[in-house]
Every structure is written in C-alpha cells, then in structure tokens.
C-alpha atoms as a PDB file:
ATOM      1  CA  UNK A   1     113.003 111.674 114.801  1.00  0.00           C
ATOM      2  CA  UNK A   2     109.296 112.120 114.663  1.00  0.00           C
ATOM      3  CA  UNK A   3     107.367 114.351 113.229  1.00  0.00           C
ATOM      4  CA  UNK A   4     103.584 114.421 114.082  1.00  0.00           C
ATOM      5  CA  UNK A   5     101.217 115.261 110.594  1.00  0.00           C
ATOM      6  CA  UNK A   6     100.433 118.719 112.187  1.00  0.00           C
ATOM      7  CA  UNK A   7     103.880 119.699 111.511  1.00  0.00           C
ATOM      8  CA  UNK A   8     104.347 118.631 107.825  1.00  0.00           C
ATOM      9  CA  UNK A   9     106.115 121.533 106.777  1.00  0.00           C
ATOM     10  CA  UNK A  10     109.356 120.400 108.829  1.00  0.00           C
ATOM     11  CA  UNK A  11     110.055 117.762 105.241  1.00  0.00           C
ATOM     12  CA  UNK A  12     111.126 120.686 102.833  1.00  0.00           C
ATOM     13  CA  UNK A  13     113.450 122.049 105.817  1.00  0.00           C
ATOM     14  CA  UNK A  14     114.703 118.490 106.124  1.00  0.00           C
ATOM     15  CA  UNK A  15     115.308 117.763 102.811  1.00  0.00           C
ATOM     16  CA  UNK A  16     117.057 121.461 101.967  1.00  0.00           C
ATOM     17  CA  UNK A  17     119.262 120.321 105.064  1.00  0.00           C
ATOM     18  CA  UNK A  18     120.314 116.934 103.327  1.00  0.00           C
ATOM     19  CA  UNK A  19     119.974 115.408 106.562  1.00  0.00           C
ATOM     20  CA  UNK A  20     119.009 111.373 105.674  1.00  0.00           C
ATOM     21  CA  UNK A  21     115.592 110.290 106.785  1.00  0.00           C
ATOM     22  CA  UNK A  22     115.472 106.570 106.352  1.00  0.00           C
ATOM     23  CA  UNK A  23     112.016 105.842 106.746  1.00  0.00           C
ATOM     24  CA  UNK A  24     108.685 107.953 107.261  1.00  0.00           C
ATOM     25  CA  UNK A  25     105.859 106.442 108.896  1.00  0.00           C
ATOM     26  CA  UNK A  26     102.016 106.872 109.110  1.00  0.00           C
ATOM     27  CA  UNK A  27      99.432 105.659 111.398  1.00  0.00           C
ATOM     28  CA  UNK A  28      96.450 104.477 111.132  1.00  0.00           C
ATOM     29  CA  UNK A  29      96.608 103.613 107.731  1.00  0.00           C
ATOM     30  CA  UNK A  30      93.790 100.914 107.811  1.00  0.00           C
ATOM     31  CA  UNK A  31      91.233 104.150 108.168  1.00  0.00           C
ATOM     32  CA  UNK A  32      93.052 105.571 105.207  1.00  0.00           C
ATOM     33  CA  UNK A  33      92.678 102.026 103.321  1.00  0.00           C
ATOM     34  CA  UNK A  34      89.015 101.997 104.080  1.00  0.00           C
ATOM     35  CA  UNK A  35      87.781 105.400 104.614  1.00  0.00           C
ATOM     36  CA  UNK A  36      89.961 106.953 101.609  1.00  0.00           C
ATOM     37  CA  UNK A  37      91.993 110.162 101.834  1.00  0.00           C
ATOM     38  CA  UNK A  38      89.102 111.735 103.282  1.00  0.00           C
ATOM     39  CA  UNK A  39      90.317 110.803 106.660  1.00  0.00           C
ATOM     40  CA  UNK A  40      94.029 112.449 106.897  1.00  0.00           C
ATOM     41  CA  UNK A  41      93.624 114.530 103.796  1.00  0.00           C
ATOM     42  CA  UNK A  42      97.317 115.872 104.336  1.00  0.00           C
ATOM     43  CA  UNK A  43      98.188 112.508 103.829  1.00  0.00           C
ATOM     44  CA  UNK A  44      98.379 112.630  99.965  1.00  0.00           C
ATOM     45  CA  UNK A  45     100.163 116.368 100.339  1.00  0.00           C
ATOM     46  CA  UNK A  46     102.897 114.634 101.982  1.00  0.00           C
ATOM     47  CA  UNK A  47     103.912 112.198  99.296  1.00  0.00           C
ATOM     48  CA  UNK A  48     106.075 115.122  97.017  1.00  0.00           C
ATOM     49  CA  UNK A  49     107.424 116.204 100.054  1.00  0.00           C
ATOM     50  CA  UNK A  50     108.844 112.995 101.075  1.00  0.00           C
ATOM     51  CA  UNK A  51     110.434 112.638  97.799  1.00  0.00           C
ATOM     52  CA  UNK A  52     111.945 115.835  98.672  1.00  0.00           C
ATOM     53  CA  UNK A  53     113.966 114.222 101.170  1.00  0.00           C
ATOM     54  CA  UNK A  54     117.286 112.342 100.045  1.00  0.00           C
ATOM     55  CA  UNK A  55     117.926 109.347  99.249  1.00  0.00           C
ATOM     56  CA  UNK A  56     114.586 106.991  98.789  1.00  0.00           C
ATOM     57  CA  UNK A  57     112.653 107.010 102.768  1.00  0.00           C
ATOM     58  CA  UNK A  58     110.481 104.020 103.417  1.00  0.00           C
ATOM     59  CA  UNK A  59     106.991 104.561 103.844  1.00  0.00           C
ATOM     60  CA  UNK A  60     105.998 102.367 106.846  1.00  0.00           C
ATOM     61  CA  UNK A  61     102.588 102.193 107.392  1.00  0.00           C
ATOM     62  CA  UNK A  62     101.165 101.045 110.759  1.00  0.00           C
ATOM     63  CA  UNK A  63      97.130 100.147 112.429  1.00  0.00           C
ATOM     64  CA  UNK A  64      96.670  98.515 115.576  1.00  0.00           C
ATOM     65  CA  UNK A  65      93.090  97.155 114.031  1.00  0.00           C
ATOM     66  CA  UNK A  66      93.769  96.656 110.167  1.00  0.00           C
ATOM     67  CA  UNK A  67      90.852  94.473 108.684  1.00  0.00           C
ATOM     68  CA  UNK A  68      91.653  91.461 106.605  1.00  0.00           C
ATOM     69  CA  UNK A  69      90.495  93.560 103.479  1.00  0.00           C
ATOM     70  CA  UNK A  70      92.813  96.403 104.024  1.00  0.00           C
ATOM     71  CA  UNK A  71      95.775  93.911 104.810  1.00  0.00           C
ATOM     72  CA  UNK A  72      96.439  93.566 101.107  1.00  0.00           C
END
C-alpha cells in the first residue's frame, strides 16, 4: 500500500483497523539529513503515528542522490 505524505491522516485509521503495515517508507531522506526537518516538516508528525500502527513497521528510508555525509 502507499500512502503519499499529503495523506498522513490515513495511519490512525490504519492502526484503529489493526491491519499490519510492515514497513513505512520515506523519500528523499538525504534532504531531510542535510536540510533538517525544515524540508518535510510532517515528517517528524508522522513518527507517533507510525507507532500507532501494530506490531513494530520499518522505517525505510530512500534518496536517489544521498551524499557520503548523510550516508551514515
């Protein structure tokens, strides 16, 4: 399933259904890395909301251009 950031509110809804997410993913994480939260500030909203969810979802998080720096 995916769920784009504009539509955050669909994780409570998810997580009152018990329906198992295994993993949650975000993009473009090396702008988050380097720019700070700044850049998707829903990003840090969404971190109580995934522990909503049941069981324990992976956070993947994925760049196409992630810097050396930002790598670790």
């Amino acid at each position: 399933m995916y769920i784009a950031r504009s539509s955050q509110a669909v994780l409570p809804l998810l997580a009152a259904t018990g329906i198992h997410v295994r993993a949650v993913a975000f993009d473009e994480a090396h702008l988050v890395m380097e720019w700070g939260s700044g850049f998707r500030p829903l990003y840090p909203l969404l971190a109580p909301l995934i522990d909503l969810l049941p069981g324990t979802p992976q956070r993947l998080l994925f760049s196409a251009t992630i810097t050396p720096g930002a790598r670790h």
